[in-house]
N, C-alpha and C. Protein backbone atom coordinates (compact mmCIF):
# COMPACT_ATOMS: atom_id res chain seq x y z
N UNK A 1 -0.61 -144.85 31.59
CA UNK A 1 0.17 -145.46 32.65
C UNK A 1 1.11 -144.41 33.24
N UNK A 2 1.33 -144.38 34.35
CA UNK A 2 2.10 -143.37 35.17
C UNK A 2 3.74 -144.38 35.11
N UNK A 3 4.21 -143.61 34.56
CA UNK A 3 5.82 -144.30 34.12
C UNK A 3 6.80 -143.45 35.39
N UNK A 4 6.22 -142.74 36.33
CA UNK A 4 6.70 -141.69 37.71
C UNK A 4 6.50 -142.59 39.09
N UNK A 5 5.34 -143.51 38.35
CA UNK A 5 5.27 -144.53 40.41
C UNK A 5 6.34 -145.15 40.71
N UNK A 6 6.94 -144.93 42.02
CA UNK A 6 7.54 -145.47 42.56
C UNK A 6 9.67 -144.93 42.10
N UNK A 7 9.22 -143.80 41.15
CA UNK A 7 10.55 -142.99 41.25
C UNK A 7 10.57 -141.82 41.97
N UNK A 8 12.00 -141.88 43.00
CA UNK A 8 12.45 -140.77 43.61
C UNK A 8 12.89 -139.61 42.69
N UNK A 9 12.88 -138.63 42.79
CA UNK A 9 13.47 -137.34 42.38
C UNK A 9 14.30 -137.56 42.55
N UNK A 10 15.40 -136.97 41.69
CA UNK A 10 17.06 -137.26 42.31
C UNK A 10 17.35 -135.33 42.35
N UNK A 11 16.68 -134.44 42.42
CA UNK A 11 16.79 -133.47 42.30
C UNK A 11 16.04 -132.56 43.31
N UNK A 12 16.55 -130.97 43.77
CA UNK A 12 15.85 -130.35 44.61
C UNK A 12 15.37 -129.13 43.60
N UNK A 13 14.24 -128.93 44.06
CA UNK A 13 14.39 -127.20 43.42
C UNK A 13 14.66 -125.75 44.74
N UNK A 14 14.24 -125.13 44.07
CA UNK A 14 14.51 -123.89 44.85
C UNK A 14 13.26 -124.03 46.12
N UNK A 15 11.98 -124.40 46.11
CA UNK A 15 11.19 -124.24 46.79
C UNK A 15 11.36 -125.77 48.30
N UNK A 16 12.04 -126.21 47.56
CA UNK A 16 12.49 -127.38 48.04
C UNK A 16 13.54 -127.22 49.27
N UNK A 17 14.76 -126.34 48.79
CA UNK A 17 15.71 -125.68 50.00
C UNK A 17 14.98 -125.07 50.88
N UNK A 18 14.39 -124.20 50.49
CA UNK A 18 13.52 -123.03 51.07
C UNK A 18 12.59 -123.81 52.32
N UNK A 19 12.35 -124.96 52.25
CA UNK A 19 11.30 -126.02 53.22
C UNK A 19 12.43 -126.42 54.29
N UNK A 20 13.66 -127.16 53.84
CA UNK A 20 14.16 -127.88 54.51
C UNK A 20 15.18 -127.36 55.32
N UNK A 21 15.59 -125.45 54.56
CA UNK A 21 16.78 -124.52 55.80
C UNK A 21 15.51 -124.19 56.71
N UNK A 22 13.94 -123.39 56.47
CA UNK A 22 13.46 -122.98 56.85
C UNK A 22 13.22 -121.53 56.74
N UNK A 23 13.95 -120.81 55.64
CA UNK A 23 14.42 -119.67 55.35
C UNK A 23 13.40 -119.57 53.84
N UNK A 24 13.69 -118.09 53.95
CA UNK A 24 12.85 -117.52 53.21
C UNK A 24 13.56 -117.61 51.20
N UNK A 25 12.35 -117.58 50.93
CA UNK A 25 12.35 -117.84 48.94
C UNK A 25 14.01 -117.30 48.70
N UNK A 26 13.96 -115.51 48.72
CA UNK A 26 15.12 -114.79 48.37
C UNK A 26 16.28 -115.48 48.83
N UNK A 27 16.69 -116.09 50.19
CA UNK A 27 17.69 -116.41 50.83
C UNK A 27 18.08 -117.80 50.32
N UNK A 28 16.51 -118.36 49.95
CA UNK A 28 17.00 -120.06 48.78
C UNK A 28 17.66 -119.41 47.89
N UNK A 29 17.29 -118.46 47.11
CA UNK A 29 18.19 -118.14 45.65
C UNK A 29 19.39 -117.68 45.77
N UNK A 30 19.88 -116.81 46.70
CA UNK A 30 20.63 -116.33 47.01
C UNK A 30 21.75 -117.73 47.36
N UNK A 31 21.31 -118.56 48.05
CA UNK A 31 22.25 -119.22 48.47
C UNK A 31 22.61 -120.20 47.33
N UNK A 32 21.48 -120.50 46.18
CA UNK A 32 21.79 -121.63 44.88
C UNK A 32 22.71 -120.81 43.88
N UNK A 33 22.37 -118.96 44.22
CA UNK A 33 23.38 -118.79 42.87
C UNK A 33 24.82 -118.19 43.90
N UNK A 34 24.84 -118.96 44.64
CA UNK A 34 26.12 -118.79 45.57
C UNK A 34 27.56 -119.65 45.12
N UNK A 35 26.80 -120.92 44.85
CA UNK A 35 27.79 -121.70 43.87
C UNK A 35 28.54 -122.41 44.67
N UNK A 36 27.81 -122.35 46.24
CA UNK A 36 28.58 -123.58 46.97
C UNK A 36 28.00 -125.12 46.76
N UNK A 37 27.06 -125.64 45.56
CA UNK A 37 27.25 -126.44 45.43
C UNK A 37 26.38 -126.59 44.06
N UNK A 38 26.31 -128.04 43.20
CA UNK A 38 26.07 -127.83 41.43
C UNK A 38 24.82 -127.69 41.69
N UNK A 39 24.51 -126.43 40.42
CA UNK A 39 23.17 -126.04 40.08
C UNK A 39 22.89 -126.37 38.74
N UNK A 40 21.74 -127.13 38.67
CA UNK A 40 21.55 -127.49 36.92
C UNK A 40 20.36 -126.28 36.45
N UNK A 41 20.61 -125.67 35.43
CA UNK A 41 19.65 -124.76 34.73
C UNK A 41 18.99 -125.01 33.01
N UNK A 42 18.07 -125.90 33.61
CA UNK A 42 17.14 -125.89 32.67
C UNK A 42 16.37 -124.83 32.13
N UNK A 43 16.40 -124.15 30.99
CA UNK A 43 15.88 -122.50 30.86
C UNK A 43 15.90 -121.83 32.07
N UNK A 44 14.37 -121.46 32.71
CA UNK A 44 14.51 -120.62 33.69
C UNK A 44 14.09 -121.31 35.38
N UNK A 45 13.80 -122.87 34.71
CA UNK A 45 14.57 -123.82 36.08
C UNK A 45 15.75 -124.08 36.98
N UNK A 46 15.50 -124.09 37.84
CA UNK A 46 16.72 -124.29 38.92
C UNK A 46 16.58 -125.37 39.40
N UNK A 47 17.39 -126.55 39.34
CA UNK A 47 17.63 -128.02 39.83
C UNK A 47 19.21 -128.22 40.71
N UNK A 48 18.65 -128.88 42.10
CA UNK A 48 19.89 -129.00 42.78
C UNK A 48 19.95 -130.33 42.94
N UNK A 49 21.22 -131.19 42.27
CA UNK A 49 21.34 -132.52 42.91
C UNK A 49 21.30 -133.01 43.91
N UNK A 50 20.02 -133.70 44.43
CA UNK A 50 20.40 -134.00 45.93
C UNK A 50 21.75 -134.19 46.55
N UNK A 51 22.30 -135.09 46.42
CA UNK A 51 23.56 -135.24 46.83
C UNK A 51 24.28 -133.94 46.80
N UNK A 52 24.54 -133.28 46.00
CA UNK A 52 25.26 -132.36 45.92
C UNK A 52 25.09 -131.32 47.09
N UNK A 53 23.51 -130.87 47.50
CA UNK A 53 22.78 -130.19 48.25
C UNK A 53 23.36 -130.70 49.46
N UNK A 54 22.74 -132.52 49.81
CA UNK A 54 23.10 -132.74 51.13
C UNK A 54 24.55 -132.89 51.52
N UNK A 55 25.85 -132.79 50.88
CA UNK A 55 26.55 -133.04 51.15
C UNK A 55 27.25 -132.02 51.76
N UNK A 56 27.08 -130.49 50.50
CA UNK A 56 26.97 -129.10 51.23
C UNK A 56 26.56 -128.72 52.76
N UNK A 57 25.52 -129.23 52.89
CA UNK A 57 24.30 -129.21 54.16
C UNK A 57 25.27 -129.75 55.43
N UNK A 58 25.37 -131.10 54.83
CA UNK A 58 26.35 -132.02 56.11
C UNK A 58 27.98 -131.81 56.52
N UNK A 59 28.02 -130.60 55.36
CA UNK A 59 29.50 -130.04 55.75
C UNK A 59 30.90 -130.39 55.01
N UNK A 60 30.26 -131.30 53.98
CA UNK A 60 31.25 -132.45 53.13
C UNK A 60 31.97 -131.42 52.00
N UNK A 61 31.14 -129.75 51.97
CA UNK A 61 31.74 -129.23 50.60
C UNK A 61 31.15 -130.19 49.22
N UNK A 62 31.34 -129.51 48.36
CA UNK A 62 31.32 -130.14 46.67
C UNK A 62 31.85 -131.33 46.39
């Protein structure tokens, strides 16, 4: 049974920014280990709380 149907991600990754500035891989990383907004690091994963991301994005700061 797929226990994933019908759940949202509550998380971005790096490839994920990289789609939605339009900017290139280096300039996603660059900007997640910038620290303008929370980065979760799972070993050598990078997870951005949505919220956290869009709020950055929309100008709201952390």
């Amino acid at each position: 049974m797929d226990e994933t149907k019908g759940f949202e991600k509550e998380t971005l990754e790096v490839t994920d920014i990289k789609q939605i500035l339009g900017c290139g891989i280096n300039q996603a990383y660059k900007l997640v280990n910038s620290g303008e907004f929370h980065v979760i690091r799972i070993g050598k994963k990078i997870k951005v709380p949505k919220d956290s991301f869009y709020k950055w994005f929309n100008g709201q700061g952390q």
